[in-house]
PDB file of N, CA and C in Angstrom:
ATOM      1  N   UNK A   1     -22.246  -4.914  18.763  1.00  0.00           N
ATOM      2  CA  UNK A   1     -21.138  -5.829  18.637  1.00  0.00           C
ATOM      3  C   UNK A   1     -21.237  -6.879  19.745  1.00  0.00           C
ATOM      4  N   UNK A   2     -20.743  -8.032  19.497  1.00  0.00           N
ATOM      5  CA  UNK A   2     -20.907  -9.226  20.464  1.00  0.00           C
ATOM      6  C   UNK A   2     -19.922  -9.006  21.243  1.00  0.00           C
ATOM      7  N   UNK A   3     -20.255  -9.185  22.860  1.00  0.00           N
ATOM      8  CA  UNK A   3     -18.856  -9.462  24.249  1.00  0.00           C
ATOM      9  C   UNK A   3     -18.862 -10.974  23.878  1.00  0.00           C
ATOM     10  N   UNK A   4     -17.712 -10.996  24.581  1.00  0.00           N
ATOM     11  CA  UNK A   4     -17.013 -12.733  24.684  1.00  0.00           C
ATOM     12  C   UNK A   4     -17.415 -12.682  26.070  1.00  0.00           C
ATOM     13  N   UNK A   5     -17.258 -13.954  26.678  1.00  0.00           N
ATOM     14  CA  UNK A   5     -17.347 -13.915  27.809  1.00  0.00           C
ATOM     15  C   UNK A   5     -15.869 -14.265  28.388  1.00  0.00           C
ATOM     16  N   UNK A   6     -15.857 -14.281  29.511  1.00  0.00           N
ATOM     17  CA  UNK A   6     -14.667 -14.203  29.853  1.00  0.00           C
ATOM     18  C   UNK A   6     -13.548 -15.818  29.752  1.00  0.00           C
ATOM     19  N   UNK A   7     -14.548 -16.588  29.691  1.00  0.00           N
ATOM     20  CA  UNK A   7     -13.275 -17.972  29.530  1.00  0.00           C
ATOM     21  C   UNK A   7     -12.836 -18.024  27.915  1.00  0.00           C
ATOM     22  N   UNK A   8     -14.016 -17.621  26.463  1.00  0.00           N
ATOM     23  CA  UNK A   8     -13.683 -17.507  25.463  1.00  0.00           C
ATOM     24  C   UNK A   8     -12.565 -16.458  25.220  1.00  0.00           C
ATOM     25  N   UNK A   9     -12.898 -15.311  25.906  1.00  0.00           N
ATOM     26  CA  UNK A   9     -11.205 -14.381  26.388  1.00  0.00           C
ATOM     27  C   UNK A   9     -10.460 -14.570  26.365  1.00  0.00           C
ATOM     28  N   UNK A  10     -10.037 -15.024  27.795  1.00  0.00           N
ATOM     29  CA  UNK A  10      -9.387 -15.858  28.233  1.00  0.00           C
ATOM     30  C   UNK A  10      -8.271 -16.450  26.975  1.00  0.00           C
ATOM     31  N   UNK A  11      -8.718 -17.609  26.653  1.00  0.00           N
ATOM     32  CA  UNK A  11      -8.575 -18.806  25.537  1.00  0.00           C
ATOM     33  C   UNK A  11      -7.931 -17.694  24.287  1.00  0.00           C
ATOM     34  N   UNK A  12      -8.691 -16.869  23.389  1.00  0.00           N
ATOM     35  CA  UNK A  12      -8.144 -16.291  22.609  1.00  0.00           C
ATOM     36  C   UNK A  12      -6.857 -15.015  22.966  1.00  0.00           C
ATOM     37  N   UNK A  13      -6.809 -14.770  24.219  1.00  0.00           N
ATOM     38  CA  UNK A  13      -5.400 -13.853  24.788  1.00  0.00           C
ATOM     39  C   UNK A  13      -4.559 -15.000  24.905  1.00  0.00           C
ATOM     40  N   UNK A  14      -4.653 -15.851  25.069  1.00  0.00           N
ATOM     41  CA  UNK A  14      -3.278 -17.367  25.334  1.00  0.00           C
ATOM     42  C   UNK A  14      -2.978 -17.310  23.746  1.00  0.00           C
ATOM     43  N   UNK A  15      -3.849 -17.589  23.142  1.00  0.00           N
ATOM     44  CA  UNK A  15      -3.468 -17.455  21.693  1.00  0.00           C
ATOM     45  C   UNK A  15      -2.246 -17.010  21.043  1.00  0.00           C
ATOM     46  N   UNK A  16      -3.079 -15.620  21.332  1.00  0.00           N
ATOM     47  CA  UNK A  16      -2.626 -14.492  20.647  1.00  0.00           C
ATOM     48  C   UNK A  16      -1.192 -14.143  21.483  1.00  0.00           C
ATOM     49  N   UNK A  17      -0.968 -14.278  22.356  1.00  0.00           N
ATOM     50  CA  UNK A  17      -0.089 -13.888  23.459  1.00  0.00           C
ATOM     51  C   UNK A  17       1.350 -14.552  22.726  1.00  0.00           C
ATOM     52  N   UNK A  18       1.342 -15.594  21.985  1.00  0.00           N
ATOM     53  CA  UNK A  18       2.500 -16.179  21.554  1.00  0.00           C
ATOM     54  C   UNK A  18       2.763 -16.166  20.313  1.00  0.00           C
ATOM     55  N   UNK A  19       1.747 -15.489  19.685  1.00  0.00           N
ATOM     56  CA  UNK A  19       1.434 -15.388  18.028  1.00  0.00           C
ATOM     57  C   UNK A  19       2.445 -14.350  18.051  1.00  0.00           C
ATOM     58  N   UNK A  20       2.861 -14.199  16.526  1.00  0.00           N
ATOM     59  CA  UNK A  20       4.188 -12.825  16.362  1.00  0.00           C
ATOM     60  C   UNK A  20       3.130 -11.578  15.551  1.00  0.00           C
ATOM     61  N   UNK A  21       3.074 -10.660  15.216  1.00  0.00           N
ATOM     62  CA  UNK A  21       2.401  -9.886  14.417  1.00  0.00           C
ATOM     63  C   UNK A  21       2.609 -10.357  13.704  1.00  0.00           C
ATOM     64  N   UNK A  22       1.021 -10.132  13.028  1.00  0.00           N
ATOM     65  CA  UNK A  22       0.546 -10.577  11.543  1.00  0.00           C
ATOM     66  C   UNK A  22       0.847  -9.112  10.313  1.00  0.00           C
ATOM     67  N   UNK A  23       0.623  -7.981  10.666  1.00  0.00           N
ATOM     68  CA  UNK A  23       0.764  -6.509   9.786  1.00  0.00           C
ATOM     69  C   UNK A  23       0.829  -5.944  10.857  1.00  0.00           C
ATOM     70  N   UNK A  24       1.771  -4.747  10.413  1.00  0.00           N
ATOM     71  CA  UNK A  24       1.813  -3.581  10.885  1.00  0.00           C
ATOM     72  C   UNK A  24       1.503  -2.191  10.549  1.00  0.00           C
ATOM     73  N   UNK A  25       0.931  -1.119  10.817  1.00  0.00           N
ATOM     74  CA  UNK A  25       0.407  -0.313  10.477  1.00  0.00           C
ATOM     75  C   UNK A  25       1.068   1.017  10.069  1.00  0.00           C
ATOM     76  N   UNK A  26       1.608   1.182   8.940  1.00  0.00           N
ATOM     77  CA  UNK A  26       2.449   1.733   8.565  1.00  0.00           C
ATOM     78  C   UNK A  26       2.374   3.173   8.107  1.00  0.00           C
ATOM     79  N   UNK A  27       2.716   3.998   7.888  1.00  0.00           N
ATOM     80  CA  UNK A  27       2.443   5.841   7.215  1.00  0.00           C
ATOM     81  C   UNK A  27       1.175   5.825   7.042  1.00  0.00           C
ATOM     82  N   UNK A  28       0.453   4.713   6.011  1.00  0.00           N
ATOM     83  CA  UNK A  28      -0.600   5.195   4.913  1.00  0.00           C
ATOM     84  C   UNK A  28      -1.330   4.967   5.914  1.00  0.00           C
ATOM     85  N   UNK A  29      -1.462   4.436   7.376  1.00  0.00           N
ATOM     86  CA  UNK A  29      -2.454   3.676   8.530  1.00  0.00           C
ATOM     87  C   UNK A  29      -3.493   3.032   7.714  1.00  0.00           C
ATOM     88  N   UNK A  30      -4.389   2.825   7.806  1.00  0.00           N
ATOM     89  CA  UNK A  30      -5.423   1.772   7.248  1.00  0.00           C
ATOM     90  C   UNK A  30      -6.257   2.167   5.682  1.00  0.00           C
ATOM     91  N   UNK A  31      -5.204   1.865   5.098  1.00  0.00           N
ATOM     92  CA  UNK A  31      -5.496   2.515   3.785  1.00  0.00           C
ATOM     93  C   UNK A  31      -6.618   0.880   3.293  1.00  0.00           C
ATOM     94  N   UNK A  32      -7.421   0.890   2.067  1.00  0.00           N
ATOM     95  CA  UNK A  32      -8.026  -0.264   1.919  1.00  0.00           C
ATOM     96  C   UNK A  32      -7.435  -1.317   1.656  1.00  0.00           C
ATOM     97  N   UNK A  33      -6.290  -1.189   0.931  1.00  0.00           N
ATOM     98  CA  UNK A  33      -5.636  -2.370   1.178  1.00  0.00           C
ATOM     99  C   UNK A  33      -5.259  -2.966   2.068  1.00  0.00           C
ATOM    100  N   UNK A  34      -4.940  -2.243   3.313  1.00  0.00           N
ATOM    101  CA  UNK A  34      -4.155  -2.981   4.751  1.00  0.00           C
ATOM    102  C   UNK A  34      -5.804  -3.771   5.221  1.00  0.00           C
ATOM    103  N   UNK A  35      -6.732  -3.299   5.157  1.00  0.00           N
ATOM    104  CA  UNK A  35      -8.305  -3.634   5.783  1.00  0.00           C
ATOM    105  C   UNK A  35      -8.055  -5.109   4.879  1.00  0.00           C
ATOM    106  N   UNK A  36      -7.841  -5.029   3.597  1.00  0.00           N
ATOM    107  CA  UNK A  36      -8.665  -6.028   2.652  1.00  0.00           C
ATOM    108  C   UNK A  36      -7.627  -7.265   2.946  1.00  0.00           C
ATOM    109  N   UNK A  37      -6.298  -6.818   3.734  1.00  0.00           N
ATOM    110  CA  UNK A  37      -5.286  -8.149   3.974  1.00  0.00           C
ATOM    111  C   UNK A  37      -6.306  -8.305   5.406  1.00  0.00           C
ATOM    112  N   UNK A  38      -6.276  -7.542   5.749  1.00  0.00           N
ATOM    113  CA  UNK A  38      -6.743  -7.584   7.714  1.00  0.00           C
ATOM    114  C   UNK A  38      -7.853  -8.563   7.363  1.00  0.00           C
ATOM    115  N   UNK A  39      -8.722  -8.536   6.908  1.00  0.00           N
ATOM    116  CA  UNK A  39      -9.863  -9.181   6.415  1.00  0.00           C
ATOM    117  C   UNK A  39      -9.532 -10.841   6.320  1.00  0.00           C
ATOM    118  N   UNK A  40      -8.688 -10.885   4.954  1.00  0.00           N
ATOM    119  CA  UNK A  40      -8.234 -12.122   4.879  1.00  0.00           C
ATOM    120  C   UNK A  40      -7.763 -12.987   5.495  1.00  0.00           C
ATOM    121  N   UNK A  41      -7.281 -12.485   6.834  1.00  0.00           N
ATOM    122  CA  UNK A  41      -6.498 -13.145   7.871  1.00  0.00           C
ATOM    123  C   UNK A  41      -8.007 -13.322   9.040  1.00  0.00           C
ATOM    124  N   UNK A  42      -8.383 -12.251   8.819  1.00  0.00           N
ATOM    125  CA  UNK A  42      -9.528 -12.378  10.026  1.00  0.00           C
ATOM    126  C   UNK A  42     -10.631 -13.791   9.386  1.00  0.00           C
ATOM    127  N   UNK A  43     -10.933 -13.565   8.082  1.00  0.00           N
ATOM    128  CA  UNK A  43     -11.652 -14.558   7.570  1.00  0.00           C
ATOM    129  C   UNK A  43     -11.392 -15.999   7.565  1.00  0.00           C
ATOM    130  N   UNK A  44      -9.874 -16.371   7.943  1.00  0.00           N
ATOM    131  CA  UNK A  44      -9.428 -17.650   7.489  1.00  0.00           C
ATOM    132  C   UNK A  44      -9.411 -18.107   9.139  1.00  0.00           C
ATOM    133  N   UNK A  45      -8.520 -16.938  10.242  1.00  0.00           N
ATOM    134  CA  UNK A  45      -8.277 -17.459  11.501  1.00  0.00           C
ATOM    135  C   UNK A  45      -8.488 -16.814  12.667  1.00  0.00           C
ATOM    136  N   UNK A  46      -9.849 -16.076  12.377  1.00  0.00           N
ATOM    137  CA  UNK A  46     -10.757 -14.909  13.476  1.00  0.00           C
ATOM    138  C   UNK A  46     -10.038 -14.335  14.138  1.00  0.00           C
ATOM    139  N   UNK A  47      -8.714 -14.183  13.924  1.00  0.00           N
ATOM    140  CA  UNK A  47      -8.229 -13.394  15.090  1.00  0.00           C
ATOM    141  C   UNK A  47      -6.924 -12.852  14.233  1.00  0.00           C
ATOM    142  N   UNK A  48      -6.205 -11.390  14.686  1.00  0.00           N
ATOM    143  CA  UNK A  48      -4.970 -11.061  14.082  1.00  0.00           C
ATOM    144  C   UNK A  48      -4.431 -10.488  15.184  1.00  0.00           C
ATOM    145  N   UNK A  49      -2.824 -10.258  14.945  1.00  0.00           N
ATOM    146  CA  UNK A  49      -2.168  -9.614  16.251  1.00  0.00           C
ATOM    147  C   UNK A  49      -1.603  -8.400  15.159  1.00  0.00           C
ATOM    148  N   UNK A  50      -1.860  -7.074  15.723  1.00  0.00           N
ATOM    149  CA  UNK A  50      -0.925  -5.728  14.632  1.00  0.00           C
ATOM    150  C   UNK A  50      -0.472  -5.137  15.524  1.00  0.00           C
ATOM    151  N   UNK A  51       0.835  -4.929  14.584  1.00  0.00           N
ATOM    152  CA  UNK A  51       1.600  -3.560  15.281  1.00  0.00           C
ATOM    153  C   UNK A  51       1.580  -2.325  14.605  1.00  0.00           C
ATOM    154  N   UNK A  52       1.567  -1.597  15.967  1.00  0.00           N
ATOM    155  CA  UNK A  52       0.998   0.000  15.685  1.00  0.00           C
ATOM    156  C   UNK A  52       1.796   1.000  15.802  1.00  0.00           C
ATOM    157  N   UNK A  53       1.411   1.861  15.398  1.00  0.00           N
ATOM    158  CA  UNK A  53       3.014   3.295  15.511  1.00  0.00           C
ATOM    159  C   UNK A  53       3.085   4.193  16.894  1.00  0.00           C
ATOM    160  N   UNK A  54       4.045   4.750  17.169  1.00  0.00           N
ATOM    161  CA  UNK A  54       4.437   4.941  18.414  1.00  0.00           C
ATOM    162  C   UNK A  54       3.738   6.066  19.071  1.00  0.00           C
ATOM    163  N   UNK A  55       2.464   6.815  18.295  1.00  0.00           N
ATOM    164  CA  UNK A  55       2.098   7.281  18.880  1.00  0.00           C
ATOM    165  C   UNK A  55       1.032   7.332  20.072  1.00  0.00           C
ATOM    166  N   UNK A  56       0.645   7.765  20.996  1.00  0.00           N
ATOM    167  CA  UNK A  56      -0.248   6.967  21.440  1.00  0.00           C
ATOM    168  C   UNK A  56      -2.098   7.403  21.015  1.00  0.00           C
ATOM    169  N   UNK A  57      -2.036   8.417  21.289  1.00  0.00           N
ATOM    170  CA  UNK A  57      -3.136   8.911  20.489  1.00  0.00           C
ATOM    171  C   UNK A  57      -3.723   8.024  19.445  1.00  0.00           C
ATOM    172  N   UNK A  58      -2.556   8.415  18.104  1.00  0.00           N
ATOM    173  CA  UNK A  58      -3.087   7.709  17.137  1.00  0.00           C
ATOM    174  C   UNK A  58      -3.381   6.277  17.432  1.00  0.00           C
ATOM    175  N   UNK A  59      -2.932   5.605  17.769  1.00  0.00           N
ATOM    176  CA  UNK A  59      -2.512   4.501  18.357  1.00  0.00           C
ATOM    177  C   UNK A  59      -4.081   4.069  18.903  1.00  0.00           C
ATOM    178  N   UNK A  60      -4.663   4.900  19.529  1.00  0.00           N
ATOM    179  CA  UNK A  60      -6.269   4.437  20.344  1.00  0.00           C
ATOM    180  C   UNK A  60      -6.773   4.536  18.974  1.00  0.00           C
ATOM    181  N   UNK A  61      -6.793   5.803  18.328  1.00  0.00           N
ATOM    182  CA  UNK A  61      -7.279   6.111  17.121  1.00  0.00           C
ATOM    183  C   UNK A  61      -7.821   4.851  16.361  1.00  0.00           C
ATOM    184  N   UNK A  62      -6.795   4.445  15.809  1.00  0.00           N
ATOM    185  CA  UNK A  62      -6.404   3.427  14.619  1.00  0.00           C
ATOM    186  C   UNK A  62      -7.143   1.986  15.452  1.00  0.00           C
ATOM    187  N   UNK A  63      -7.117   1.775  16.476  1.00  0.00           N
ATOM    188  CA  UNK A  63      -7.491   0.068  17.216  1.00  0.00           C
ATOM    189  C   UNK A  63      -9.055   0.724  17.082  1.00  0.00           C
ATOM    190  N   UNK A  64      -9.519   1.704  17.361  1.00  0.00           N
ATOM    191  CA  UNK A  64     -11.154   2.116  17.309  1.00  0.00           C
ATOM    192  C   UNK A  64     -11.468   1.959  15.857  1.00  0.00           C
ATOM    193  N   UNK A  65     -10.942   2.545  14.730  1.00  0.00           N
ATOM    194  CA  UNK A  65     -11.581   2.628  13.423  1.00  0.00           C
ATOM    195  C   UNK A  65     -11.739   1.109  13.177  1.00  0.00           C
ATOM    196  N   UNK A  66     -10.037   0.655  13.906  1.00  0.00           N
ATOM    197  CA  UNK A  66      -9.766  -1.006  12.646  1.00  0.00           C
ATOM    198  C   UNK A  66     -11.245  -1.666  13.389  1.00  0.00           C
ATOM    199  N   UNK A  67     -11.222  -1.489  14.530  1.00  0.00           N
ATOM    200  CA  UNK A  67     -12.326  -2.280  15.519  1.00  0.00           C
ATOM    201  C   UNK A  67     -14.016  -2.427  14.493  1.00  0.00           C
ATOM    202  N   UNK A  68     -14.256  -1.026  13.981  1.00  0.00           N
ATOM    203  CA  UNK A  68     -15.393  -0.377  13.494  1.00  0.00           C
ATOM    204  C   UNK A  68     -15.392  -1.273  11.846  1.00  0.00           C
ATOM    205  N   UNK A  69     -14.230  -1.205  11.048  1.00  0.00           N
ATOM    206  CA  UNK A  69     -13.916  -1.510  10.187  1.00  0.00           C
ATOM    207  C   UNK A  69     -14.039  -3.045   9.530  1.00  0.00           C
ATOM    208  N   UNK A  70     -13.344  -3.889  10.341  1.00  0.00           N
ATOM    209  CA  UNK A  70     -13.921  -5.434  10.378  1.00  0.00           C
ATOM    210  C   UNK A  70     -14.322  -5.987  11.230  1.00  0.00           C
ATOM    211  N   UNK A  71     -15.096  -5.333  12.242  1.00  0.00           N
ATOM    212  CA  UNK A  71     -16.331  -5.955  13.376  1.00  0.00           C
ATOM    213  C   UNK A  71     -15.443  -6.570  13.989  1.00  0.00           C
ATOM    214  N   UNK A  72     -14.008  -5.908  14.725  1.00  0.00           N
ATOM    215  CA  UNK A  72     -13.008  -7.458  15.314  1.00  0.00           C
ATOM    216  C   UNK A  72     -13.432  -6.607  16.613  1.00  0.00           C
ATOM    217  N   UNK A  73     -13.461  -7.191  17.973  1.00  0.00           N
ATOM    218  CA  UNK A  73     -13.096  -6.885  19.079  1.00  0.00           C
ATOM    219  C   UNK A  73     -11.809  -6.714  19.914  1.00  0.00           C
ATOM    220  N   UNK A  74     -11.052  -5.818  20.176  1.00  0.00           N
ATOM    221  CA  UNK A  74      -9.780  -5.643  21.084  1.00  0.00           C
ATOM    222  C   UNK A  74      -9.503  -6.562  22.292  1.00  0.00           C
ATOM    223  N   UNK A  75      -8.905  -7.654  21.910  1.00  0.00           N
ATOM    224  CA  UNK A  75      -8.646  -9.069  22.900  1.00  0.00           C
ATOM    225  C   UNK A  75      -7.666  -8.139  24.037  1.00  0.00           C
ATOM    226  N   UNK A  76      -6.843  -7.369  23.760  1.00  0.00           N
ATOM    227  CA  UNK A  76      -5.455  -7.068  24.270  1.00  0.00           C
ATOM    228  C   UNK A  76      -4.517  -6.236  23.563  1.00  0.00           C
ATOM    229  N   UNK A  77      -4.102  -5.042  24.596  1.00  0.00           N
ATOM    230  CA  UNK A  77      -3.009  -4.307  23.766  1.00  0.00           C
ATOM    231  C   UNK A  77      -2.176  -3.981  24.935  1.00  0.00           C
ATOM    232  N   UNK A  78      -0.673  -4.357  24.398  1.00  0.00           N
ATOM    233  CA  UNK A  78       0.507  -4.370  25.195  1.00  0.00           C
ATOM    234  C   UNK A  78       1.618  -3.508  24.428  1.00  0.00           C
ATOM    235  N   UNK A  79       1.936  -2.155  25.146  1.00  0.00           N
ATOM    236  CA  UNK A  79       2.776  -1.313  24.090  1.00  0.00           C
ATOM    237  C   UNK A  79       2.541  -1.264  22.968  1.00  0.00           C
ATOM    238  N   UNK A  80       2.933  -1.268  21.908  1.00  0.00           N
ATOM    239  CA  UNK A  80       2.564  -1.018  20.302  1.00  0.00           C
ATOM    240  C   UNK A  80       2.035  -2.182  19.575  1.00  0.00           C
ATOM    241  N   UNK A  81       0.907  -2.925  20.577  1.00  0.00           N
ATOM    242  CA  UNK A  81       1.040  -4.292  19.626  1.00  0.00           C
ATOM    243  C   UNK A  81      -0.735  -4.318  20.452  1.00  0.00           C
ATOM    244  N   UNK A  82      -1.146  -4.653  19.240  1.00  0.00           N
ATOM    245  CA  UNK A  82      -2.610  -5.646  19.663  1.00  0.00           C
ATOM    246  C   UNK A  82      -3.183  -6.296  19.250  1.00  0.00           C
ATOM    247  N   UNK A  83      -4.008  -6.751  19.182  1.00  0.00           N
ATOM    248  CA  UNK A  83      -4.548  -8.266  19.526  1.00  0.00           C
ATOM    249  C   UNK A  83      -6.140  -8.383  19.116  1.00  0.00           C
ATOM    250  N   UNK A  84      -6.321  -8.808  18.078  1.00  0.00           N
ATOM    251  CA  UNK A  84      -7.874  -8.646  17.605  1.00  0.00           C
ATOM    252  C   UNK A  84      -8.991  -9.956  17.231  1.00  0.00           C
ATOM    253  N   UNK A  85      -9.960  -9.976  17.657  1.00  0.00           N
ATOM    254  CA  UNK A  85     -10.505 -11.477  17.377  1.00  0.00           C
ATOM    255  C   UNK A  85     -12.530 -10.730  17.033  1.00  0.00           C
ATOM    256  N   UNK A  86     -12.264 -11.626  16.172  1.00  0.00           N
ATOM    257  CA  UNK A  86     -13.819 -11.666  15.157  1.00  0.00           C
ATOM    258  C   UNK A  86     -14.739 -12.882  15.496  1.00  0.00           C
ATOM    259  N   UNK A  87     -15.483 -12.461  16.191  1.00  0.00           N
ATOM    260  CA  UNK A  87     -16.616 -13.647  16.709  1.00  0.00           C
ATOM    261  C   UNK A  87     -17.164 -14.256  15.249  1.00  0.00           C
ATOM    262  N   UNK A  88     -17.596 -15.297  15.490  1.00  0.00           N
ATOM    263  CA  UNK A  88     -18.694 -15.845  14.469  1.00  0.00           C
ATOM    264  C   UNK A  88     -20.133 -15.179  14.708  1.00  0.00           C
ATOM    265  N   UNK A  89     -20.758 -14.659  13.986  1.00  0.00           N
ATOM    266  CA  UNK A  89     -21.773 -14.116  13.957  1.00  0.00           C
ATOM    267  C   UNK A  89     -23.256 -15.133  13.194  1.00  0.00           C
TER     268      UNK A  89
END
């Protein structure tokens, strides 16, 4: 998977930092449909902000699979909320 470097970082946490959640991750957690919206959003504007359920466990869980799932990298996670951005490859 590609690192950012740190000023492209940077730049996409300012972003995201004021953005509201895009989906939240609900009972079914990443059933294919939640991926195939996640996708669509990642495809149009490389980056999504989700909110996650209160556990924490699951919580690492779910940011590792989604991570694995559409190649996004973890910009930032603040309490139940994070922050995902998809390099151009």
């Amino acid at each position: 998977m590609v690192e950012l470097s740190g000023k492209k970082k940077k730049q996409v946490r300012a972003i995201l930092k004021t953005r509201p959640v895009d989906l939240k991750i609900g009972k079914r957690g990443l059933s294919h449909e939640f991926i195939r919206e996640c996708s669509k959003i990642l495809a149009k504007e490389r980056m999504i902000k989700l909110g996650l359920p209160a556990d924490k466990v699951l919580r690492e869980k779910l940011m590792d699979e989604f991570s694995q799932e559409t190649a996004a990298l973890c910009i930032a996670k603040v309490g139940k909320t994070a922050a995902f951005y998809q390099p151009d490859e």
